[in-house]
C-alpha atoms as a PDB file:
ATOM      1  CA  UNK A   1      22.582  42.060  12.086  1.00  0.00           C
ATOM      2  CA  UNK A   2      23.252  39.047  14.800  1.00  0.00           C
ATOM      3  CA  UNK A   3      19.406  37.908  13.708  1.00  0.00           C
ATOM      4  CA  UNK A   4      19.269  38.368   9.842  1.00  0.00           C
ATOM      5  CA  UNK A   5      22.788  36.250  10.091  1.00  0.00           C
ATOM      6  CA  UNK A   6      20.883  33.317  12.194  1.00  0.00           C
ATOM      7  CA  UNK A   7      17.815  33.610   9.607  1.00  0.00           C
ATOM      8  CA  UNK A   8      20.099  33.413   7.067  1.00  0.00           C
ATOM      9  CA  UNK A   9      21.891  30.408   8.786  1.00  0.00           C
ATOM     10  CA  UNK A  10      18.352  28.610   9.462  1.00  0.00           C
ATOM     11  CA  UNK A  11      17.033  29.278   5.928  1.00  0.00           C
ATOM     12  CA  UNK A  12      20.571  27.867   4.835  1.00  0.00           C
ATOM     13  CA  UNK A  13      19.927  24.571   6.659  1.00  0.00           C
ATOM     14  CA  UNK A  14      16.196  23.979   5.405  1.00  0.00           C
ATOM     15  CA  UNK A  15      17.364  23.952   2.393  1.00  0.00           C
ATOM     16  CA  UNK A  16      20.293  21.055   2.851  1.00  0.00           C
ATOM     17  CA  UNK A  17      17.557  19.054   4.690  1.00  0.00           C
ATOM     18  CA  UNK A  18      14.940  19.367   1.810  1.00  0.00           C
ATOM     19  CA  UNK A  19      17.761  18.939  -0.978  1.00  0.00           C
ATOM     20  CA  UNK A  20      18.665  15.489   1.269  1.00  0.00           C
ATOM     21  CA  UNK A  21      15.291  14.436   1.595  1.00  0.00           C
ATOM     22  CA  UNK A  22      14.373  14.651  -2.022  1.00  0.00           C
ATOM     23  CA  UNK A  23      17.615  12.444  -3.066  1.00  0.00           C
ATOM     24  CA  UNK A  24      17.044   9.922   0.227  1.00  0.00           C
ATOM     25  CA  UNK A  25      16.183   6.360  -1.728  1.00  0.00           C
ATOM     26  CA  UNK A  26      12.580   4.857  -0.597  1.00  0.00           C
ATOM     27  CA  UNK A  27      10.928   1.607  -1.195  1.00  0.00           C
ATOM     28  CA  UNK A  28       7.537   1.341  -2.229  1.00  0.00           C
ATOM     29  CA  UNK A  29       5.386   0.747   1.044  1.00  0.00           C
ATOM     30  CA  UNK A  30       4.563  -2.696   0.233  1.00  0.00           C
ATOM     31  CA  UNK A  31       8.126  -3.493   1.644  1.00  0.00           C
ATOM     32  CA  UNK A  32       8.718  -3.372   5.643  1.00  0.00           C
ATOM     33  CA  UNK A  33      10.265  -5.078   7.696  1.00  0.00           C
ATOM     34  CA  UNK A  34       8.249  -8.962   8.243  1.00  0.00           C
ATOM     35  CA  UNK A  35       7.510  -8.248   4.630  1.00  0.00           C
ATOM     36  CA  UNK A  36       6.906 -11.580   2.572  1.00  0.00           C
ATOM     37  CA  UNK A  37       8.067 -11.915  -0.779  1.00  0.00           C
ATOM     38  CA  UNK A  38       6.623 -14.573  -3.662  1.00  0.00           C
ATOM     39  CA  UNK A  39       8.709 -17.638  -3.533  1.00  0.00           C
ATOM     40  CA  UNK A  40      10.053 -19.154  -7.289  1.00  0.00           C
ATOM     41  CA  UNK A  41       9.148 -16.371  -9.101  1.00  0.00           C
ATOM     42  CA  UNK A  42      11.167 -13.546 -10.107  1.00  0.00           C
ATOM     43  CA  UNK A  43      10.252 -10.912  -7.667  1.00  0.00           C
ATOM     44  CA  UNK A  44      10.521  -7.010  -8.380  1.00  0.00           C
ATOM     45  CA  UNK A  45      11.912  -4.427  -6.034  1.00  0.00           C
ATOM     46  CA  UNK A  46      11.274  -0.941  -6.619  1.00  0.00           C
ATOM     47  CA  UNK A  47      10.862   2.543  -4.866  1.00  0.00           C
ATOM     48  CA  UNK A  48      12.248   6.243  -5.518  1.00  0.00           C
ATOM     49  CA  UNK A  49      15.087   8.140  -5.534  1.00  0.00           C
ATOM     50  CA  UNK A  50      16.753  11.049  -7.226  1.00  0.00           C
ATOM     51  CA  UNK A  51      16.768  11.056 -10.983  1.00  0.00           C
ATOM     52  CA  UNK A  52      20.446   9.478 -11.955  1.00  0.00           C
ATOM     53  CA  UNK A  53      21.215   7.900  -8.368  1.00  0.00           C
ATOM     54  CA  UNK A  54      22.426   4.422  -8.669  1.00  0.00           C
ATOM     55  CA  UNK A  55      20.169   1.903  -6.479  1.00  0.00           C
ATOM     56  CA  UNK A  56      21.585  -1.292  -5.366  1.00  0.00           C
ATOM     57  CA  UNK A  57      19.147  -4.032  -3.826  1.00  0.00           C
ATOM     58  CA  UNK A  58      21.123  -7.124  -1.626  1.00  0.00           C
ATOM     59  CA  UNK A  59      18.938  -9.953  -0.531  1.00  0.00           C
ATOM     60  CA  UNK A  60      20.174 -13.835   0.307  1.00  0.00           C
ATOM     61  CA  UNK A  61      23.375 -13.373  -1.527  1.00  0.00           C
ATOM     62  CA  UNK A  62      21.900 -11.553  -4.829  1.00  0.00           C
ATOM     63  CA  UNK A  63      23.336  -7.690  -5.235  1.00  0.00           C
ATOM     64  CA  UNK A  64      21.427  -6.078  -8.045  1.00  0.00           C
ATOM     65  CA  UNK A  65      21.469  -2.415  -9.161  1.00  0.00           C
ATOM     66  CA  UNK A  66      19.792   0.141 -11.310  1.00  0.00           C
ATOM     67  CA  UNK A  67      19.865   3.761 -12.019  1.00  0.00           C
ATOM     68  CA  UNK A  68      17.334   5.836 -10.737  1.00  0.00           C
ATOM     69  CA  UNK A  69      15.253   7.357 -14.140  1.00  0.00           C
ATOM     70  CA  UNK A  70      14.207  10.879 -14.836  1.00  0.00           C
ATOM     71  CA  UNK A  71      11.046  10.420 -13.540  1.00  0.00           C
ATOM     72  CA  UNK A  72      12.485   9.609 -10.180  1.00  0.00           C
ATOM     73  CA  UNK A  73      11.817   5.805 -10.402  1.00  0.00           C
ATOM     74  CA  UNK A  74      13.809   2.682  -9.836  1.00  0.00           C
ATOM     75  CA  UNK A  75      12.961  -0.787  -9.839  1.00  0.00           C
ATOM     76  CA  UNK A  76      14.984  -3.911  -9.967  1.00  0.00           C
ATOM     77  CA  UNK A  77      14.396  -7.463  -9.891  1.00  0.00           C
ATOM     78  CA  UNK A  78      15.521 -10.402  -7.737  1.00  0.00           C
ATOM     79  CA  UNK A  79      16.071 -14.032  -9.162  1.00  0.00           C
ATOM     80  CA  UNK A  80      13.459 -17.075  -7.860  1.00  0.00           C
ATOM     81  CA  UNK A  81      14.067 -18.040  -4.564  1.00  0.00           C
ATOM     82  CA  UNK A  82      13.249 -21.159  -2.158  1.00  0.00           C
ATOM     83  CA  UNK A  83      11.413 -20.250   0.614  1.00  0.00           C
ATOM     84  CA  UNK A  84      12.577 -19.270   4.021  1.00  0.00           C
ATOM     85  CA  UNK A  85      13.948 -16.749   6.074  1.00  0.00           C
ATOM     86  CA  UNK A  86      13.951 -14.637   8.766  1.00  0.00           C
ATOM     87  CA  UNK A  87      16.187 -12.464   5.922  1.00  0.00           C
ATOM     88  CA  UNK A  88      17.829  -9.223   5.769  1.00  0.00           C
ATOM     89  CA  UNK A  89      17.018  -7.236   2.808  1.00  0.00           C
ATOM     90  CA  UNK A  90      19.663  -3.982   2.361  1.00  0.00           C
ATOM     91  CA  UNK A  91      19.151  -1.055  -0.313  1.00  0.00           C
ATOM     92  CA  UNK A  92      21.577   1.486  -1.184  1.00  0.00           C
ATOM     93  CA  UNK A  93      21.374   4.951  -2.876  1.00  0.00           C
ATOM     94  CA  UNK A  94      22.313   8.192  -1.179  1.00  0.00           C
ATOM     95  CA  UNK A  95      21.274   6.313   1.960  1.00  0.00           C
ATOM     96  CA  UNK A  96      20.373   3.459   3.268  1.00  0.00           C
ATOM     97  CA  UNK A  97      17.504   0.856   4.037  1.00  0.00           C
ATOM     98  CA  UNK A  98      17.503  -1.593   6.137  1.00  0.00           C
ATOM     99  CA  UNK A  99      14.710  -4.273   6.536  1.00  0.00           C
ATOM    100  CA  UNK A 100      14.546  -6.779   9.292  1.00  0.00           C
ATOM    101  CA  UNK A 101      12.797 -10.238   9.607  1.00  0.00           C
ATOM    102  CA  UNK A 102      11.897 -10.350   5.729  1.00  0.00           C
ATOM    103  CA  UNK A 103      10.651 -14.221   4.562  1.00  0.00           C
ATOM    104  CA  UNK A 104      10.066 -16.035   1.553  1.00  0.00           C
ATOM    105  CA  UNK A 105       6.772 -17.936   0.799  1.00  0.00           C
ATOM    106  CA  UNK A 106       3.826 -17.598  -0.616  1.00  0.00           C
ATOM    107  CA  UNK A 107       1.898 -14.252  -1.077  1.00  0.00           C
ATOM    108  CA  UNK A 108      -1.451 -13.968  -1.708  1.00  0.00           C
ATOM    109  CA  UNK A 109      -4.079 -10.421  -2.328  1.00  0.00           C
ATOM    110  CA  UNK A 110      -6.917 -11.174  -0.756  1.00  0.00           C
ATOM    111  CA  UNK A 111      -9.620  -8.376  -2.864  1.00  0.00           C
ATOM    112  CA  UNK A 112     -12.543  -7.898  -3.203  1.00  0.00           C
ATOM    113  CA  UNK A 113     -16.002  -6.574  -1.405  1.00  0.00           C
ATOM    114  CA  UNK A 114     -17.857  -6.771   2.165  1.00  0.00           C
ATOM    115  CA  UNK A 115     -17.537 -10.787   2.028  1.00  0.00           C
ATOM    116  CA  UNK A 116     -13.870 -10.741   1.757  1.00  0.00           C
ATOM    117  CA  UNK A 117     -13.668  -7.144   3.834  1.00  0.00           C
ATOM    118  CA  UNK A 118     -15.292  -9.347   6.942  1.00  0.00           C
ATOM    119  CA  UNK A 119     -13.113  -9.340   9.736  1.00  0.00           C
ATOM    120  CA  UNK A 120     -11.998 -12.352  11.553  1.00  0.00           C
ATOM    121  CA  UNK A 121     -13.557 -10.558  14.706  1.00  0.00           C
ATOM    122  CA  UNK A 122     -17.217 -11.193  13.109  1.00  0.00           C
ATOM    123  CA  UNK A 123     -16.706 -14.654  12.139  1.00  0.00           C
ATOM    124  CA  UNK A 124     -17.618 -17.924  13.956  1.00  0.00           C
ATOM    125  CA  UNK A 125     -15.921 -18.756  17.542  1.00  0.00           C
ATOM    126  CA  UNK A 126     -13.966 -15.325  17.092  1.00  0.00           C
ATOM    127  CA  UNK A 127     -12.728 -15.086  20.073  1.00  0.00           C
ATOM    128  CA  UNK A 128     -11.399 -18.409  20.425  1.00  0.00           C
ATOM    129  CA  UNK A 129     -10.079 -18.346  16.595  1.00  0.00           C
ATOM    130  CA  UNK A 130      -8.328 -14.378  17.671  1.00  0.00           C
ATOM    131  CA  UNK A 131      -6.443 -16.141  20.868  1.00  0.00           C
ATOM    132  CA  UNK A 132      -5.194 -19.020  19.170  1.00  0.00           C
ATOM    133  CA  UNK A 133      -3.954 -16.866  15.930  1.00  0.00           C
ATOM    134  CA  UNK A 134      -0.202 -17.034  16.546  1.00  0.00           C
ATOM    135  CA  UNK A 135       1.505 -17.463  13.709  1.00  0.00           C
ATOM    136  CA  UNK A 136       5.085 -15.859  13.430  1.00  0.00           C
ATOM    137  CA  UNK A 137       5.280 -17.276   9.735  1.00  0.00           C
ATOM    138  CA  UNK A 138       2.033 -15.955   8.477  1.00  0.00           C
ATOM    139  CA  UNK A 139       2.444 -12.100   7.761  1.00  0.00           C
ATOM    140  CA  UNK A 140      -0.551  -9.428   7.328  1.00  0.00           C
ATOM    141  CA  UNK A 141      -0.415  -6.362   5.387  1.00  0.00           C
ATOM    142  CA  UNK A 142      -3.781  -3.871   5.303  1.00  0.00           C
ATOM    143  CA  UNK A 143      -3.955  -1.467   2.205  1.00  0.00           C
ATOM    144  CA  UNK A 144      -5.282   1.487   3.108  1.00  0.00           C
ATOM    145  CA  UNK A 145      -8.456   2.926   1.470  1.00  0.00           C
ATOM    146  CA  UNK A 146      -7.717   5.712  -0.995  1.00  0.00           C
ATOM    147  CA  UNK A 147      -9.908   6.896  -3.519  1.00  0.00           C
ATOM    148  CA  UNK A 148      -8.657   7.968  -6.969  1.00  0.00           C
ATOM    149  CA  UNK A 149      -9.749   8.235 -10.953  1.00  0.00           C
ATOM    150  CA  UNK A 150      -6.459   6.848 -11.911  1.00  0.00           C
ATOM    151  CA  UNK A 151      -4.183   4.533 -10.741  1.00  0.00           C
ATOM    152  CA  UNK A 152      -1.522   5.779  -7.512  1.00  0.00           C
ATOM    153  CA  UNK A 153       2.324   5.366  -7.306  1.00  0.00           C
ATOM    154  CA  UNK A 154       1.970   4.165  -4.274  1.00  0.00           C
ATOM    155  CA  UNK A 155      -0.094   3.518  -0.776  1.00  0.00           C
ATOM    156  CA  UNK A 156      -0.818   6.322   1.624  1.00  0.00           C
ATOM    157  CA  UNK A 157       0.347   3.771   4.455  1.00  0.00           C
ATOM    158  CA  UNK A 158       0.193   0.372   5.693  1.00  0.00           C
ATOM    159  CA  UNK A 159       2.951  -2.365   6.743  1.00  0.00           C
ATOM    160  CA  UNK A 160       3.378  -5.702   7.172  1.00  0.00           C
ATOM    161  CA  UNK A 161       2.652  -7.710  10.718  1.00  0.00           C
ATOM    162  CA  UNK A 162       3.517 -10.850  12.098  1.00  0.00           C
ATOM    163  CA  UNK A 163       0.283 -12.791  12.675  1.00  0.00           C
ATOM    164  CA  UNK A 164      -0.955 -12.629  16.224  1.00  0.00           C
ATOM    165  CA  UNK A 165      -4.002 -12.028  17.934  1.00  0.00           C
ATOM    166  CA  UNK A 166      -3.989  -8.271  18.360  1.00  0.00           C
ATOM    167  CA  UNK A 167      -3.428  -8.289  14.443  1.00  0.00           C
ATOM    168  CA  UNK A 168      -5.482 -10.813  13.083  1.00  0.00           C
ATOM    169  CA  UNK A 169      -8.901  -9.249  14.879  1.00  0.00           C
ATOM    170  CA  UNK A 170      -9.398  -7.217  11.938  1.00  0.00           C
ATOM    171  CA  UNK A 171      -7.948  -8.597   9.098  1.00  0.00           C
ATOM    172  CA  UNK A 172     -10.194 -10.306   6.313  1.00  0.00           C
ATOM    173  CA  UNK A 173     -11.497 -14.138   8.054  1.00  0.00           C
ATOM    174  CA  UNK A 174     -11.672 -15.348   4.191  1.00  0.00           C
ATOM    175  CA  UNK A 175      -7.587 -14.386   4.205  1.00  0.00           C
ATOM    176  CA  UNK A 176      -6.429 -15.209   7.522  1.00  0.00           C
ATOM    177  CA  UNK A 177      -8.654 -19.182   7.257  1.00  0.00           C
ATOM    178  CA  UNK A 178      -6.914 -19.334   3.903  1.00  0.00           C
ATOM    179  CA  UNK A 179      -3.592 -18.376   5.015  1.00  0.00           C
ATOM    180  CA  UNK A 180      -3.631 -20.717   8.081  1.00  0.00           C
ATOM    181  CA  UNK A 181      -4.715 -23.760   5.713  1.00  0.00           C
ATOM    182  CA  UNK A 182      -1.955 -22.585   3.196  1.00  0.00           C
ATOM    183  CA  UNK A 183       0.628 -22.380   5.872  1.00  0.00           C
ATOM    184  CA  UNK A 184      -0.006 -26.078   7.523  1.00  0.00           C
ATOM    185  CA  UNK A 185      -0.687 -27.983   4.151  1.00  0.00           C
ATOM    186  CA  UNK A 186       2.618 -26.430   2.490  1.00  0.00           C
ATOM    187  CA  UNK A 187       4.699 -25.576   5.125  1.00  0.00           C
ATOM    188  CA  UNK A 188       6.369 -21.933   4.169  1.00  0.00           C
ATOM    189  CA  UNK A 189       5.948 -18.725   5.096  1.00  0.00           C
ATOM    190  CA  UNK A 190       2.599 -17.322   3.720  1.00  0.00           C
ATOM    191  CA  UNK A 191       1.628 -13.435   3.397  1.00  0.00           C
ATOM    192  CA  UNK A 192      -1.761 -12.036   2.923  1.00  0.00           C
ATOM    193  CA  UNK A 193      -2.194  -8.543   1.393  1.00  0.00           C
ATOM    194  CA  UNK A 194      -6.096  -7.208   2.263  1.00  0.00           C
ATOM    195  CA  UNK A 195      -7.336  -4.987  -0.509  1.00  0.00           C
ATOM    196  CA  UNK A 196     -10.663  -5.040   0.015  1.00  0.00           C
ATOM    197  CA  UNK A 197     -13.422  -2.434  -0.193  1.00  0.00           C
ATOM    198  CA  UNK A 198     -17.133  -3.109   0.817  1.00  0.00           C
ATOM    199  CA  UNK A 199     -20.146  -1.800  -1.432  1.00  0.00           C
ATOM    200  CA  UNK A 200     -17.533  -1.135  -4.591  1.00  0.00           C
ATOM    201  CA  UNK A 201     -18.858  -1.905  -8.025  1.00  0.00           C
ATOM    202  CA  UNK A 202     -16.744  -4.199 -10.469  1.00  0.00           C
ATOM    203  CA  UNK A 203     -15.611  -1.118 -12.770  1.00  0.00           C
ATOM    204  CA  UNK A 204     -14.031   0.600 -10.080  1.00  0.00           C
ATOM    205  CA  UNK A 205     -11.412  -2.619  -9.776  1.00  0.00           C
ATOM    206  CA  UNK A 206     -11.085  -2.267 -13.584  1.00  0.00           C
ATOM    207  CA  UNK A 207      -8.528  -0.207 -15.150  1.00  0.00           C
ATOM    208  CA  UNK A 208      -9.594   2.493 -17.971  1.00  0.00           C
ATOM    209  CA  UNK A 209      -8.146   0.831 -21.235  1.00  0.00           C
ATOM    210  CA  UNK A 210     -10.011  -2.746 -20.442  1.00  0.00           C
ATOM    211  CA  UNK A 211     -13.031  -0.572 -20.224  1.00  0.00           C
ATOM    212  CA  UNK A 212     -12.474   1.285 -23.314  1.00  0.00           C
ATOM    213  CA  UNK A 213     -11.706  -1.426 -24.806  1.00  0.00           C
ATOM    214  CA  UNK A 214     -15.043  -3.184 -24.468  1.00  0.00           C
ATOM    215  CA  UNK A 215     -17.696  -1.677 -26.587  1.00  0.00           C
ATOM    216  CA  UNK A 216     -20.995  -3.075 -23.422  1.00  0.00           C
ATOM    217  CA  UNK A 217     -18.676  -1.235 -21.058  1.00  0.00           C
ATOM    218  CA  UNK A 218     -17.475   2.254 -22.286  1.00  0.00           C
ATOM    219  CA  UNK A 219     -20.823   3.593 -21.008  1.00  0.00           C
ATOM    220  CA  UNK A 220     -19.646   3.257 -17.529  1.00  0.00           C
ATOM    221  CA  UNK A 221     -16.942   5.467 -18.948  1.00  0.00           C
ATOM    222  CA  UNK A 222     -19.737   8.268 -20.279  1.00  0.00           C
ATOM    223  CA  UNK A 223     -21.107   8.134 -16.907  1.00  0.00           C
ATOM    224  CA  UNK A 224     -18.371   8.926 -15.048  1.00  0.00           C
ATOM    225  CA  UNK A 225     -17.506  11.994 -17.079  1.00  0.00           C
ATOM    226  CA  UNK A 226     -20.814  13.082 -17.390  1.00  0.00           C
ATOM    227  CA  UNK A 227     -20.813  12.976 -13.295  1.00  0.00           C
ATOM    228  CA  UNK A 228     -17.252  14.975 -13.257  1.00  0.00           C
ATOM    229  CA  UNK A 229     -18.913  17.503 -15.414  1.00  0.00           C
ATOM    230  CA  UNK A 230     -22.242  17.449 -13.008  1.00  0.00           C
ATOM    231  CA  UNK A 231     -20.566  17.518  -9.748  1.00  0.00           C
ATOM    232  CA  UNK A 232     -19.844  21.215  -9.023  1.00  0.00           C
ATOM    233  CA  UNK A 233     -23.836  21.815  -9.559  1.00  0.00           C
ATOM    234  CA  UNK A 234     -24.545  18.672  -7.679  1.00  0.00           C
ATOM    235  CA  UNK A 235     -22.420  19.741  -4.753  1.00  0.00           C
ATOM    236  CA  UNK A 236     -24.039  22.967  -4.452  1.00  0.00           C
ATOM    237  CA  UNK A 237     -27.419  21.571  -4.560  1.00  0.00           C
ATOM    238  CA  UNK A 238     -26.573  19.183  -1.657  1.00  0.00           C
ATOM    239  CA  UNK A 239     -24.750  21.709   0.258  1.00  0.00           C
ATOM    240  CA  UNK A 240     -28.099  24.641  -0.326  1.00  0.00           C
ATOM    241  CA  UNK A 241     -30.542  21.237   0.808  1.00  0.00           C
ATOM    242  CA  UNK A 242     -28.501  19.881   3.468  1.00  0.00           C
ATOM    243  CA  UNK A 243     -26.917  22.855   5.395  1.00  0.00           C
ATOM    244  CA  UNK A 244     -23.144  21.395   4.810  1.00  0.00           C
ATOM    245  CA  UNK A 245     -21.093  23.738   4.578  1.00  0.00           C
ATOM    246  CA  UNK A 246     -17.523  24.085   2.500  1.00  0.00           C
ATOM    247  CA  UNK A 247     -16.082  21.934   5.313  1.00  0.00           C
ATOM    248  CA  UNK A 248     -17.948  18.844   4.373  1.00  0.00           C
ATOM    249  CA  UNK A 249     -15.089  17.125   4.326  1.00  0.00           C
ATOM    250  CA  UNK A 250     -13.926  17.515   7.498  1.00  0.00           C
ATOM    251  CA  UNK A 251     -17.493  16.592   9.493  1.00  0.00           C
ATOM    252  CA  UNK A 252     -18.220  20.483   9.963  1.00  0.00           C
ATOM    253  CA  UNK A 253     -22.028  22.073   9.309  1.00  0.00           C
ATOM    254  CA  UNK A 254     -23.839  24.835   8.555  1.00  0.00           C
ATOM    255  CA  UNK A 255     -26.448  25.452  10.972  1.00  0.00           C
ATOM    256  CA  UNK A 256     -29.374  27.282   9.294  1.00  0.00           C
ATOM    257  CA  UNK A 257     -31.416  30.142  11.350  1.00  0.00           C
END
């Protein structure tokens, strides 16, 4: 009896903690602490939360709030701002956020293929460009590589870093020379977002409806379903040739006798 009570008990607190984590409010991973946001431009906020909880967003003096849809969405949107900062920026729901060091400047995506991918670590004089790359007002963020047929909700990591030389190494050189000539010319904070993605063709930047909506480009469309509908057959023609196994995925083979 004593253990079915402290199974009961355990099973009893799981639940709590999942019910608290699904109603916990999030931000979207683009916002961290040393985050920089856009200056003189009306900048969005925006995350999750439980359907119906009220989200309130403070930043240098503004205090706006929203109610969290049925979808489980909630963005809001902060006035133009000067730029500046170290700030604190504060969000409330069920819980609360926190972030730390937050400035306002200019923010910049640096996309693209291999020649924007290139790391400052390859470039010219790298190692004397990595040591001297101290820059507490230029900020870094790295999206993660994820690959998808339609557009995500959100990264599967990444956060923003001061610019230094342990950080810098491997960021694009194109977006850290472009930030540091930003940064002395104009004189504000300047962020650089690296979304970047060697070898990728144009279409796979491009969303579905501006390729549907181009009659020279809706074959690229026919080809990509027409390789969905191939790639079970494919697969097993690669995996019968090759000796990979089901856990391709994961580096594992098949060794044939």
């Amino acid at each position: 009896m004593r253990y079915r009570s402290v199974w009961i008990c355990a099973v009893g607190c799981w639940v709590l903690l999942a019910a608290n984590a699904v109603a916990e409010v999030r931000l979207a991973r683009i916002f961290s602490d040393h985050a920089v946001l856009q200056q003189r431009k009306p900048v969005p906020v925006w995350g999750a939360a439980e359907p119906g909880e009220k989200v309130t967003v403070e930043f240098r003096g503004q205090k706006v709030s929203t109610v969290t849809g049925d979808d489980g969405e909630w963005r809001v949107t902060l006035k133009p701002m000067p730029a500046g900062g170290p700030f604190q920026m504060t969000v409330r729901g069920n819980n609360t956020i926190v972030l730390d060091d937050v400035l306002v400047g200019e923010v910049w995506i640096c996309s693209g293929q291999s020649n924007m991918e290139w790391p400052v670590a390859l470039s010219n004089n790298a190692e004397q460009e990595i040591a001297q790359a101290n820059y507490p007002q230029i900020r870094l963020f790295m999206v993660p590589k994820a690959v998808s047929d339609r557009p995500l909700k959100d990264l599967n990591g990444g956060a923003w870093q001061p610019c230094t030389p342990e950080t810098v190494r491997n960021f694009s050189a194109v977006g850290y020379f472009f930030a540091r000539e930003l940064h002395r010319t104009l004189k504000v904070p300047v962020g650089m977002i690296q979304s970047a993605w060697g070898g990728t063709p144009a279409e796979s930047w491009t969303s579905k409806p501006t390729l549907m909506a181009n009659p020279s480009l809706r074959y690229l469309l026919e080809n990509w379903r027409r390789a969905e509908a191939n790639y079970p057959q494919a697969l097993e023609n690669y995996q019968a040739v090759s000796g990979v196994g089901e856990g391709c995925g994961t580096g594992t083979r098949r060794r044939k006798t």
